[in-house]
C-alpha atoms as a PDB file:
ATOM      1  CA  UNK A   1      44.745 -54.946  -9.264  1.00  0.00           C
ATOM      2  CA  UNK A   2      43.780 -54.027 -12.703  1.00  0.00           C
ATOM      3  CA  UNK A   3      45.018 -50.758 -12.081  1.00  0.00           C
ATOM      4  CA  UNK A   4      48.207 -51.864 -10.844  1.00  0.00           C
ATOM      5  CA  UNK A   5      48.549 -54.034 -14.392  1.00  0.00           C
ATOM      6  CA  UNK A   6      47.934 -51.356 -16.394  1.00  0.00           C
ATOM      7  CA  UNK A   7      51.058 -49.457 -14.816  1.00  0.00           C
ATOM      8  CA  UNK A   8      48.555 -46.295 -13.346  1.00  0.00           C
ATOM      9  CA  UNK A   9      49.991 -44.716 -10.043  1.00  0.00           C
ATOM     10  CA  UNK A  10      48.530 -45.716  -6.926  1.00  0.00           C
ATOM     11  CA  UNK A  11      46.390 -42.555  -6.953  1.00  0.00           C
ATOM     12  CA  UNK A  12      44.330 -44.082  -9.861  1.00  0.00           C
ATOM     13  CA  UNK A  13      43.748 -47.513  -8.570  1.00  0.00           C
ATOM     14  CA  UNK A  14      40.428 -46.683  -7.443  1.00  0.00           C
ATOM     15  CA  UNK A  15      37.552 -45.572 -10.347  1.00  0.00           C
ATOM     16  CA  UNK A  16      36.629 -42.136  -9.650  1.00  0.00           C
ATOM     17  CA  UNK A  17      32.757 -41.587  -8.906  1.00  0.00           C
ATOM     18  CA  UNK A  18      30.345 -39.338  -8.166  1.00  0.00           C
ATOM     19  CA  UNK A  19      29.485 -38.840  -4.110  1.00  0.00           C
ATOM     20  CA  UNK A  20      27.847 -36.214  -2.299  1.00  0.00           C
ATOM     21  CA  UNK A  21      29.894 -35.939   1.226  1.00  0.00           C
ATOM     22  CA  UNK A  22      28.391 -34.413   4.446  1.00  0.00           C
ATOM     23  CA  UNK A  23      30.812 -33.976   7.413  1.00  0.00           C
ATOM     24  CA  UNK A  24      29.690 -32.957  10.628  1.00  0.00           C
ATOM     25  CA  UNK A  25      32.143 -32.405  13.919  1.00  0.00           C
ATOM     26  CA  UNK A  26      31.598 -32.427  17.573  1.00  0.00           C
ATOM     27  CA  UNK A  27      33.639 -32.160  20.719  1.00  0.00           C
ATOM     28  CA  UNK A  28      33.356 -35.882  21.042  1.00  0.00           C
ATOM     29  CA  UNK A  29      33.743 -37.386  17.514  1.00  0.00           C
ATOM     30  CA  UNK A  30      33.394 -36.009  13.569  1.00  0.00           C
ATOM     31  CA  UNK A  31      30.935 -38.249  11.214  1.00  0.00           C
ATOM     32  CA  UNK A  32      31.642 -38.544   7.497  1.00  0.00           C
ATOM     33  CA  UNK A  33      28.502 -39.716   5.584  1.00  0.00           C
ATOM     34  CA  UNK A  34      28.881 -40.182   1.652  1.00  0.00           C
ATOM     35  CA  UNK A  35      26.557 -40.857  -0.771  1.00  0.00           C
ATOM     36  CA  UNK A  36      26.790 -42.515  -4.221  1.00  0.00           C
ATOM     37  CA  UNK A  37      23.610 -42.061  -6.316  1.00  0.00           C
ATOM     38  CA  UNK A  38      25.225 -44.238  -8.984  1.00  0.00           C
ATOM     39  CA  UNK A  39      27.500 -47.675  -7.993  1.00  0.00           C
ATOM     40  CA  UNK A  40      30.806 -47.908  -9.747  1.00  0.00           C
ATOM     41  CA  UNK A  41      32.932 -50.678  -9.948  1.00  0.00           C
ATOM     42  CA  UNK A  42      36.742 -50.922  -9.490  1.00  0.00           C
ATOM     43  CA  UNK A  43      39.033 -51.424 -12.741  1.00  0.00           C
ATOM     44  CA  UNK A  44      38.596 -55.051 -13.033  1.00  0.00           C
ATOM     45  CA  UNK A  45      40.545 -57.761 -14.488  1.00  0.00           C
ATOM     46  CA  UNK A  46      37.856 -59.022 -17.176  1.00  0.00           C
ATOM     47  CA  UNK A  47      40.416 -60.884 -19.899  1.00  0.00           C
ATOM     48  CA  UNK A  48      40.791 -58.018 -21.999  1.00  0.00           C
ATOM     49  CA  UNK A  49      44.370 -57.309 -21.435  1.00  0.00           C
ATOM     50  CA  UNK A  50      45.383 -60.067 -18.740  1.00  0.00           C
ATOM     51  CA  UNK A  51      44.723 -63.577 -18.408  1.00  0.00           C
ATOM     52  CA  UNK A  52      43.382 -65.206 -15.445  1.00  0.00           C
ATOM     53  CA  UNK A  53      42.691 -68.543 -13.601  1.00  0.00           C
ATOM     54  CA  UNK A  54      38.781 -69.660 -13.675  1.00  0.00           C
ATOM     55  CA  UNK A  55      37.832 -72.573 -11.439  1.00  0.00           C
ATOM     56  CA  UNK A  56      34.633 -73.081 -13.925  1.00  0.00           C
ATOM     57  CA  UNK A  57      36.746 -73.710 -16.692  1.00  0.00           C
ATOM     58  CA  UNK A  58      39.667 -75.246 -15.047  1.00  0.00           C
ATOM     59  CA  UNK A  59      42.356 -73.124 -16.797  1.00  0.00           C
ATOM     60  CA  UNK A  60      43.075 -69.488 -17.159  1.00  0.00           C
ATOM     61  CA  UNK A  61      41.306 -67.866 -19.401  1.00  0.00           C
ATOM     62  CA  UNK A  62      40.974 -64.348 -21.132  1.00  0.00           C
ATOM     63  CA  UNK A  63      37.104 -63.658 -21.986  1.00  0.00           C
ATOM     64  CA  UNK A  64      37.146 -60.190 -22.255  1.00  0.00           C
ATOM     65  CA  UNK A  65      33.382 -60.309 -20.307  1.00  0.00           C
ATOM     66  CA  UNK A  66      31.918 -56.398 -19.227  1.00  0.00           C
ATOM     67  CA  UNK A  67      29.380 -57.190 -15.998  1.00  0.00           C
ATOM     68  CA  UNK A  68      26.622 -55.461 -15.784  1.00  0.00           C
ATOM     69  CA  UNK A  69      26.426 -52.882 -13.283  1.00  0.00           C
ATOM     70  CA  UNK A  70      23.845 -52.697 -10.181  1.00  0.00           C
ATOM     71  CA  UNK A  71      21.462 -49.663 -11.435  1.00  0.00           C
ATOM     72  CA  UNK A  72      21.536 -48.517  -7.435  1.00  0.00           C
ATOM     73  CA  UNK A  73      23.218 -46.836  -5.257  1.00  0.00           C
ATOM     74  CA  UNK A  74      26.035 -46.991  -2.514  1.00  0.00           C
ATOM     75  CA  UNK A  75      26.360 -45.735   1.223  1.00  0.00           C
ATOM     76  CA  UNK A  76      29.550 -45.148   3.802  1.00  0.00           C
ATOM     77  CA  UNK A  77      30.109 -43.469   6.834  1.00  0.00           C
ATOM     78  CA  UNK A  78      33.015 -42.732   9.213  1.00  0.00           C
ATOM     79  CA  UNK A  79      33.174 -41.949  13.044  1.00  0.00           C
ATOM     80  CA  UNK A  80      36.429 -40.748  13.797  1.00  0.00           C
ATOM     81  CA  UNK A  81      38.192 -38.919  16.596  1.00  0.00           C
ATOM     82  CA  UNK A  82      41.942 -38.465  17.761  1.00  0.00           C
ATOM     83  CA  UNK A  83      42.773 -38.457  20.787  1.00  0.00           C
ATOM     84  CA  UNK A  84      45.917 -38.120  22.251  1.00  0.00           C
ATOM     85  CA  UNK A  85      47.899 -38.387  19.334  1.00  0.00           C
ATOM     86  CA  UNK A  86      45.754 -41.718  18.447  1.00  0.00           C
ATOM     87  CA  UNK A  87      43.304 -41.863  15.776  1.00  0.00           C
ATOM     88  CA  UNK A  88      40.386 -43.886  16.210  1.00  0.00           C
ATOM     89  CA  UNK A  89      37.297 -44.678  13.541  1.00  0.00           C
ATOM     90  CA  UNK A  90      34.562 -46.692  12.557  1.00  0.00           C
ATOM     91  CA  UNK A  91      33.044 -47.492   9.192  1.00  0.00           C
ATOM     92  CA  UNK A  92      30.170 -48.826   7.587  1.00  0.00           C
ATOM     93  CA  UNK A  93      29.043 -49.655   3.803  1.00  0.00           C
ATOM     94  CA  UNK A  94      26.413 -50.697   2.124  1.00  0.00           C
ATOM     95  CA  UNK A  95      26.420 -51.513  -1.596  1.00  0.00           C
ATOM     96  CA  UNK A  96      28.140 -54.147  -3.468  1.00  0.00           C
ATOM     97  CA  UNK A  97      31.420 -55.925  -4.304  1.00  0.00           C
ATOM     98  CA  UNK A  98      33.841 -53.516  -6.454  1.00  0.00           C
ATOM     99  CA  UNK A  99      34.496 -56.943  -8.675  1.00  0.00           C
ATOM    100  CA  UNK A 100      32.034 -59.150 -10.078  1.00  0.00           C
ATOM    101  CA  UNK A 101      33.571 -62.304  -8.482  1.00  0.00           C
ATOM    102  CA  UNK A 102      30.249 -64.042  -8.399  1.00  0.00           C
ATOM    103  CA  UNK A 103      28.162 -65.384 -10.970  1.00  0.00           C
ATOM    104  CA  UNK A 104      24.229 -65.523 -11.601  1.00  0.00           C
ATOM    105  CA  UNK A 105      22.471 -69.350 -12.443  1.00  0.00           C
ATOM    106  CA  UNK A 106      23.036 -68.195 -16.006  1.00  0.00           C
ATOM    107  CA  UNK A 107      27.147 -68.600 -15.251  1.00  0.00           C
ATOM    108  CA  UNK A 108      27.218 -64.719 -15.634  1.00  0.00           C
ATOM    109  CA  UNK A 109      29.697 -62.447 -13.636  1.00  0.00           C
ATOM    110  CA  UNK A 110      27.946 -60.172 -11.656  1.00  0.00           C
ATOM    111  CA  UNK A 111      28.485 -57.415  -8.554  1.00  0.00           C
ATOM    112  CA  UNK A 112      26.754 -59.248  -5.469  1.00  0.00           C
ATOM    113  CA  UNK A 113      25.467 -57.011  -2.839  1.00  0.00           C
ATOM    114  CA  UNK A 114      27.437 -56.553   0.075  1.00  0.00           C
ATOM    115  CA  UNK A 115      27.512 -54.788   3.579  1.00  0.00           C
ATOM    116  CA  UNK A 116      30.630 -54.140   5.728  1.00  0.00           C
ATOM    117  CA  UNK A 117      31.574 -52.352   9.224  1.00  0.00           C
ATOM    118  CA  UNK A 118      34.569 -52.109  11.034  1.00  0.00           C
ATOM    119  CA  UNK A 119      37.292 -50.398  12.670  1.00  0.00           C
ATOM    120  CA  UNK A 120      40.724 -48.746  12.780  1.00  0.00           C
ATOM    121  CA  UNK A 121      43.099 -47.527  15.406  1.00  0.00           C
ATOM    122  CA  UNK A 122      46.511 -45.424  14.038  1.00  0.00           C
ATOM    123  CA  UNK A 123      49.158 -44.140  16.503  1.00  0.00           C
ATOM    124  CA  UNK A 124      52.783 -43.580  17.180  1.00  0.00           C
ATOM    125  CA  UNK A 125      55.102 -46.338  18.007  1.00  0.00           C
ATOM    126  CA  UNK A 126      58.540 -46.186  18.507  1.00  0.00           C
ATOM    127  CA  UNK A 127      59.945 -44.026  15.728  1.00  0.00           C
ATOM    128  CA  UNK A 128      56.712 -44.777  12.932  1.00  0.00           C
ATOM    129  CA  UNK A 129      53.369 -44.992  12.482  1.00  0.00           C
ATOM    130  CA  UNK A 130      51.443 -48.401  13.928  1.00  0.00           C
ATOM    131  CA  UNK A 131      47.749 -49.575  12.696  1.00  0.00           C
ATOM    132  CA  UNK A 132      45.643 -51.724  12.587  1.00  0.00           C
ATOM    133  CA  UNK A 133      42.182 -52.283  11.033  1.00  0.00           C
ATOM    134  CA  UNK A 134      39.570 -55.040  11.026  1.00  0.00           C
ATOM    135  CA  UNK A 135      36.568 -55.120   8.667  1.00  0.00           C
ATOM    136  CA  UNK A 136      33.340 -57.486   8.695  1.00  0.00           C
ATOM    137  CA  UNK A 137      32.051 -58.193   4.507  1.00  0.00           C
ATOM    138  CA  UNK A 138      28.906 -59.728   5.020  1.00  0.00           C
ATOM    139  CA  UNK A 139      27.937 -61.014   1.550  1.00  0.00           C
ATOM    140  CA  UNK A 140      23.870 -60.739   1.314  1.00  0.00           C
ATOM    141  CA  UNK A 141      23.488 -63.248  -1.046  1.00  0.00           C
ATOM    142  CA  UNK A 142      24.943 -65.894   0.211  1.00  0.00           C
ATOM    143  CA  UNK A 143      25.282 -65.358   4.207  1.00  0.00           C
ATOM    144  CA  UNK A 144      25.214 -68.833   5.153  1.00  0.00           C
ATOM    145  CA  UNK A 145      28.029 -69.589   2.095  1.00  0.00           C
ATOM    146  CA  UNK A 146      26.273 -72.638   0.918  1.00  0.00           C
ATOM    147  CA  UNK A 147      26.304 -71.125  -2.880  1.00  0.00           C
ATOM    148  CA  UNK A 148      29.263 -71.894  -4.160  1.00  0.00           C
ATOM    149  CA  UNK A 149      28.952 -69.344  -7.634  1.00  0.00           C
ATOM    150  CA  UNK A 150      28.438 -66.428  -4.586  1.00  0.00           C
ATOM    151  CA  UNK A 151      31.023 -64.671  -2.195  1.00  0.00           C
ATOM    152  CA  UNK A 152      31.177 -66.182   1.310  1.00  0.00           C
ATOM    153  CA  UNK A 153      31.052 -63.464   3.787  1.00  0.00           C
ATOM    154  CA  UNK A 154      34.818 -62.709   5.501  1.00  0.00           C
ATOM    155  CA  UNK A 155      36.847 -61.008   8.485  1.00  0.00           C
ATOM    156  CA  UNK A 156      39.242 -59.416   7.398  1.00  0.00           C
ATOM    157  CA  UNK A 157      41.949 -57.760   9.543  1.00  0.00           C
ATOM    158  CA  UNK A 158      45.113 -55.200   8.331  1.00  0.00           C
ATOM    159  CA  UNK A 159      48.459 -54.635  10.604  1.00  0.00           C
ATOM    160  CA  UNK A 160      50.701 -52.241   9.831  1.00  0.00           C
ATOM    161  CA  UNK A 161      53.944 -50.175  11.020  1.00  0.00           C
ATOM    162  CA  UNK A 162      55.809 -47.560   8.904  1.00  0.00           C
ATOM    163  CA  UNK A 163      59.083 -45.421   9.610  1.00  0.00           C
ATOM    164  CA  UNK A 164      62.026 -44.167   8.448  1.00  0.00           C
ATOM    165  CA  UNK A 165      64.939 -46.278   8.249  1.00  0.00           C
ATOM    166  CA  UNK A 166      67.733 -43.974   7.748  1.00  0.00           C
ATOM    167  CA  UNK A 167      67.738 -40.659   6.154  1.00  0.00           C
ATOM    168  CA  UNK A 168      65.663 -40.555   3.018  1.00  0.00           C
ATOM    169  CA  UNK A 169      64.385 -44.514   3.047  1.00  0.00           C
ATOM    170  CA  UNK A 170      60.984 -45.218   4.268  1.00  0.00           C
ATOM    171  CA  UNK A 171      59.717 -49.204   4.836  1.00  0.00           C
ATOM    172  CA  UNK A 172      56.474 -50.010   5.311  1.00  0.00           C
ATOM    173  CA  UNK A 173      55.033 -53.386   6.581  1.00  0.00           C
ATOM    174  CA  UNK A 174      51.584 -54.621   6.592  1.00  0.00           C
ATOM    175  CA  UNK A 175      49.940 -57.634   7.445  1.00  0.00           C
ATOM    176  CA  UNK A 176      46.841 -58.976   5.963  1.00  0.00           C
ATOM    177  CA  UNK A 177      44.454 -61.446   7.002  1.00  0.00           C
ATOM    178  CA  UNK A 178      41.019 -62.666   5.627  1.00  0.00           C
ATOM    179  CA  UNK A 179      39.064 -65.780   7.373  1.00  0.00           C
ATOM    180  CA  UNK A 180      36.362 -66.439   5.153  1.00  0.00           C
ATOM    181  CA  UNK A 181      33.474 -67.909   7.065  1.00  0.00           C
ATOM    182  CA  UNK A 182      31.684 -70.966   6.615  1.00  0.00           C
ATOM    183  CA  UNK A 183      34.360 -72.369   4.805  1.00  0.00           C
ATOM    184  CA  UNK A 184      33.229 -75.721   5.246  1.00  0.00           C
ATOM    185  CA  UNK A 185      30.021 -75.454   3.124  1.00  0.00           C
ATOM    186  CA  UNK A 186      31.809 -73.386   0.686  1.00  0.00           C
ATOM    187  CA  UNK A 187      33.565 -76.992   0.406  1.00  0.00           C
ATOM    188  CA  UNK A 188      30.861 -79.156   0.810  1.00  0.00           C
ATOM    189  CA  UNK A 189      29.045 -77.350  -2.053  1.00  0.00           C
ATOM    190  CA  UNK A 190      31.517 -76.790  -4.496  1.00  0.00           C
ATOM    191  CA  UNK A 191      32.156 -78.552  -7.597  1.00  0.00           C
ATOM    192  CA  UNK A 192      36.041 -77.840  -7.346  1.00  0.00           C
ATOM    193  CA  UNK A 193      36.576 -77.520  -3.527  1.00  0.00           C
ATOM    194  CA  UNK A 194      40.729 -78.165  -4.430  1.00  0.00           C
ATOM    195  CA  UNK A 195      40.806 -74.841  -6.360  1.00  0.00           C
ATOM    196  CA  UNK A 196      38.600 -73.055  -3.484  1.00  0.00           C
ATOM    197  CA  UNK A 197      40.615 -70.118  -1.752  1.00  0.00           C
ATOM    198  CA  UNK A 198      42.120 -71.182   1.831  1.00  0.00           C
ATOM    199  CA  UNK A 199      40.385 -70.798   5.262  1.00  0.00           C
ATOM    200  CA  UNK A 200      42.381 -68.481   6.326  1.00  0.00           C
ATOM    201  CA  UNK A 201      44.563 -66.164   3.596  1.00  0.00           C
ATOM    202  CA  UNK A 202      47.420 -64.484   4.870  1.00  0.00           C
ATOM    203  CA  UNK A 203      49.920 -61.634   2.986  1.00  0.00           C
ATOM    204  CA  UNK A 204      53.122 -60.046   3.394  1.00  0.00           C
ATOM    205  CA  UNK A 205      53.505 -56.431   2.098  1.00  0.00           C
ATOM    206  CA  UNK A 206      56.546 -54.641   2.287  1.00  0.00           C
ATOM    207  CA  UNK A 207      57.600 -51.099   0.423  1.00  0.00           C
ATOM    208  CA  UNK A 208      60.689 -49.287   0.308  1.00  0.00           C
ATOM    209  CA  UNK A 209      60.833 -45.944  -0.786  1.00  0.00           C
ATOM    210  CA  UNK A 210      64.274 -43.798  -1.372  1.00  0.00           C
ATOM    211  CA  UNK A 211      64.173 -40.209  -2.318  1.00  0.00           C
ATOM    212  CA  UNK A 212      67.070 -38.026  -3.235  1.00  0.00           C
ATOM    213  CA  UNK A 213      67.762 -34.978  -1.206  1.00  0.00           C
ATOM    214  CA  UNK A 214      66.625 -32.879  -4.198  1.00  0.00           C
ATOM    215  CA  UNK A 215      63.539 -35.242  -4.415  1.00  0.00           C
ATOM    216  CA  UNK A 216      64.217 -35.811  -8.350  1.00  0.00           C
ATOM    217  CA  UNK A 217      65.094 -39.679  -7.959  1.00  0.00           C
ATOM    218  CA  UNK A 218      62.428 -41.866  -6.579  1.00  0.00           C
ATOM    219  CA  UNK A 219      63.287 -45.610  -5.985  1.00  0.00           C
ATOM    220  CA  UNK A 220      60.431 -47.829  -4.774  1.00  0.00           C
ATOM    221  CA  UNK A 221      60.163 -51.792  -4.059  1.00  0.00           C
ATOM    222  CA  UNK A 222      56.517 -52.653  -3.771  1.00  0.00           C
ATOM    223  CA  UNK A 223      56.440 -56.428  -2.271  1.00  0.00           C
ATOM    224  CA  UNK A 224      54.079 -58.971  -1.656  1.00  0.00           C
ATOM    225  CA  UNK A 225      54.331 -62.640  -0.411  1.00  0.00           C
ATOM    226  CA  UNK A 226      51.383 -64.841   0.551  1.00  0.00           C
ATOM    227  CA  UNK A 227      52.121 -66.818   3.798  1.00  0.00           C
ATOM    228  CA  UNK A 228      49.339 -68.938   2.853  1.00  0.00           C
ATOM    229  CA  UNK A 229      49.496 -69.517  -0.657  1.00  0.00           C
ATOM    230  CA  UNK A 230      53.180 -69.308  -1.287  1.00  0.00           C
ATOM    231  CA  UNK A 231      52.857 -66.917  -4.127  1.00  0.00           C
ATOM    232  CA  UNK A 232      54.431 -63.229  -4.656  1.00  0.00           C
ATOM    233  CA  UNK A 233      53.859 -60.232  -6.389  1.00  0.00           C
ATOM    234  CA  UNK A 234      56.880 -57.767  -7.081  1.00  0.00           C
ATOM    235  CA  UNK A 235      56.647 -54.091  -7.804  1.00  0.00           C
ATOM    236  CA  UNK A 236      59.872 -52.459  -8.378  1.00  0.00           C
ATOM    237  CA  UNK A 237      60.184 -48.690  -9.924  1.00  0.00           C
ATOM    238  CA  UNK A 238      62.456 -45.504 -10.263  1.00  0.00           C
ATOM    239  CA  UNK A 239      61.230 -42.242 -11.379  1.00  0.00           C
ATOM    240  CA  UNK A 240      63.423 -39.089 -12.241  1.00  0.00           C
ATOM    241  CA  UNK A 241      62.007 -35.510 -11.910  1.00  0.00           C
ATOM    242  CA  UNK A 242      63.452 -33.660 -14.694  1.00  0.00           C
ATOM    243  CA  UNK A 243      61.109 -30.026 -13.742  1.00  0.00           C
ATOM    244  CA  UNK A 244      57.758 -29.088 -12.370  1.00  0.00           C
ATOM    245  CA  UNK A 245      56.481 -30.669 -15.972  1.00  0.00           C
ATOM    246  CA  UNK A 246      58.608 -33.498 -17.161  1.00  0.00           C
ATOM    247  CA  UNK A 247      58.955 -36.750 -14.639  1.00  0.00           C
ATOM    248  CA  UNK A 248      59.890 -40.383 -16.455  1.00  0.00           C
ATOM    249  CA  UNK A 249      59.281 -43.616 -14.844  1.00  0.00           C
ATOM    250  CA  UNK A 250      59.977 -47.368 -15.266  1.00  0.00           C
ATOM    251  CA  UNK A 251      59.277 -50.118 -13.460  1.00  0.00           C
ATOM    252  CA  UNK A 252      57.843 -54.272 -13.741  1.00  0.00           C
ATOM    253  CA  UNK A 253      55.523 -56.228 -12.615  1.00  0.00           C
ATOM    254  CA  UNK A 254      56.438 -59.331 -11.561  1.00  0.00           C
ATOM    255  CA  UNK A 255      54.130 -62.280 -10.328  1.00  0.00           C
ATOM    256  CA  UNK A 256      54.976 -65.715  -9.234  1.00  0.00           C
ATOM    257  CA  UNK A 257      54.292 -69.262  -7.331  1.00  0.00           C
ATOM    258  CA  UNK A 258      54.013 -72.976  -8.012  1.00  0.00           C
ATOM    259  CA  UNK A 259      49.969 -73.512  -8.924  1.00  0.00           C
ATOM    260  CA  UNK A 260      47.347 -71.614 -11.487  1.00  0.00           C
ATOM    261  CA  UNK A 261      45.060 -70.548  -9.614  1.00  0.00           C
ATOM    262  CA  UNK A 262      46.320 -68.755  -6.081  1.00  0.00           C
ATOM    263  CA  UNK A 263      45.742 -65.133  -6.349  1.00  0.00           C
ATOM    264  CA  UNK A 264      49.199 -63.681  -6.869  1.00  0.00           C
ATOM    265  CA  UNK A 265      49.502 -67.206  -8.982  1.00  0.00           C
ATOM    266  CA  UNK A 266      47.102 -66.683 -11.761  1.00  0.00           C
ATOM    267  CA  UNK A 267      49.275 -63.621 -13.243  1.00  0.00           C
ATOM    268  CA  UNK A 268      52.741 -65.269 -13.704  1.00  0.00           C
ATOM    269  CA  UNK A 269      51.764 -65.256 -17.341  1.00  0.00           C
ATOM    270  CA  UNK A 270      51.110 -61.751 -17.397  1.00  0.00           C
ATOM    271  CA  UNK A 271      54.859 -59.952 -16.274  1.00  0.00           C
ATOM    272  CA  UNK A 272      55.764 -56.856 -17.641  1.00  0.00           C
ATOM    273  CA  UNK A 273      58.013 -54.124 -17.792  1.00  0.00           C
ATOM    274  CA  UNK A 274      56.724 -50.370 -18.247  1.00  0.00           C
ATOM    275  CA  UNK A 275      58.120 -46.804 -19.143  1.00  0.00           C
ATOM    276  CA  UNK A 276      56.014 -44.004 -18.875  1.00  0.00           C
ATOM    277  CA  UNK A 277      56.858 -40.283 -19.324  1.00  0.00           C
ATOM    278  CA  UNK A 278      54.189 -37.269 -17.733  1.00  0.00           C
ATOM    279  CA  UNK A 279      54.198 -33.717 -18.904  1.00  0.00           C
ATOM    280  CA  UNK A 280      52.304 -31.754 -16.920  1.00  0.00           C
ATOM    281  CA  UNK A 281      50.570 -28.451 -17.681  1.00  0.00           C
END
């Protein structure tokens, strides 16, 4: 998200790190193992540049905190195979959150460990692309979510379907889900169970992208609407290809919804447009 804020393309909405990647294949399946001697931590949203809702304090704040990071390192692997046109895989991780949404007895933010598994199945449907993934975040610290500073563990489940509308316009639809478990001590135990996130969390995505038949205009609506939460976040942008080293770009981001403290929510305060111009060499 932090990423997204800053007005970086997707491509740099993950913070690169160091991994050492062994791939092996075999007539029934190919494993991906990666290691990370070092954990890093995803651009997050600390206060520094955008404001945002704190159910400790009651209001949205802007701190400008730095967590400190886990001094260990991180695992994943990936069992994959297609077959028949259809792509299956599993995944595993071990390490911790990529945002330090908990908080130590001190009230500090900090990265709680966590381990996840799950699974994805991508194929052809109709005229697009169909898949769907589910993954399992089992939160270490707090498995039995009766610690309300800590991350409750939480299915979460993606559907998606992709394909081209008419010549040169490409929509993309996704469904996400997240049931975070033991919900009910989460409430139980928490000081400010009316700001706590939902049971179950539900989004709308949608993108549009139109490219010109030369590929120097690019027109992109980048949606999202919260079935759950009734709040929306609204990416719209156009880029123009002048040469192989000149491309300009503009765009906004755009967040909305009627409370302070739903995820999409939190940011209404924070809208912005953007212009950005690349040389490369």
């Amino acid at each position: 998200m932090a990423g997204i804020l800053r007005n970086q393309d997707d491509e740099y909405l993950k913070a690169p790190a160091d991994a050492v990647r062994l791939t092996a294949f075999h007539d029934w399946a190919n494993l991906d193992i990666a290691w990370m001697p070092e954990f890093t931590p995803d651009n997050y949203i600390n206060g520094e540049v955008f404001s945002f809702f704190s159910p400790w304090a009651g209001i949205t704040i802007a701190p400008g905190f730095h967590a400190e990071t886990p001094n260990d390192d991180e695992w994943a692997l990936r069992l994959y195979k297609t077959l028949n046109g259809t792509e299956w895989a599993l995944y595993g991780y071990q390490g911790y959150e990529k945002s330090p949404k908990s908080l130590t007895v001190a009230g500090l933010p900090y990265f709680a460990p966590l381990t996840a598994w799950g699974g994805s199945v991508r194929l052809p449907v109709g005229d697009g692309l169909f898949n769907f993934e589910f993954s399992r975040h089992r939160s270490t610290d707090d498995n039995d979510g009766h610690n309300p500073r800590i991350s409750n563990s939480k299915d979460l489940v993606l559907i998606g379907y992709e394909w081209e509308l008419v010549t040169r316009l490409t929509a993309g639809v996704q469904l996400y889900l997240e049931h975070t478990n033991n919900h009910g001590a989460l409430l139980a135990a928490s000081p400010f169970p009316q700001w706590e996130s939902n049971h179950n969390r539900s989004v709308l995505t949608n993108r549009l992208t139109w490219r010109d038949s030369a590929e120097l205009w690019t027109l992109s609506l980048f949606s999202f609407y919260s079935l759950s939460d009734k709040d929306f976040y609204l990416r719209p942008s156009a880029s123009y290809r002048l040469n192989d080293q000149w491309r300009f770009s503009a765009g906004a981001n755009l967040f909305g919804g009627d409370t302070q403290y739903d995820f999409f929510a939190q940011f209404k305060d924070n809208n912005n447009v953007w212009l950005r111009i690349r040389y490369a060499y």
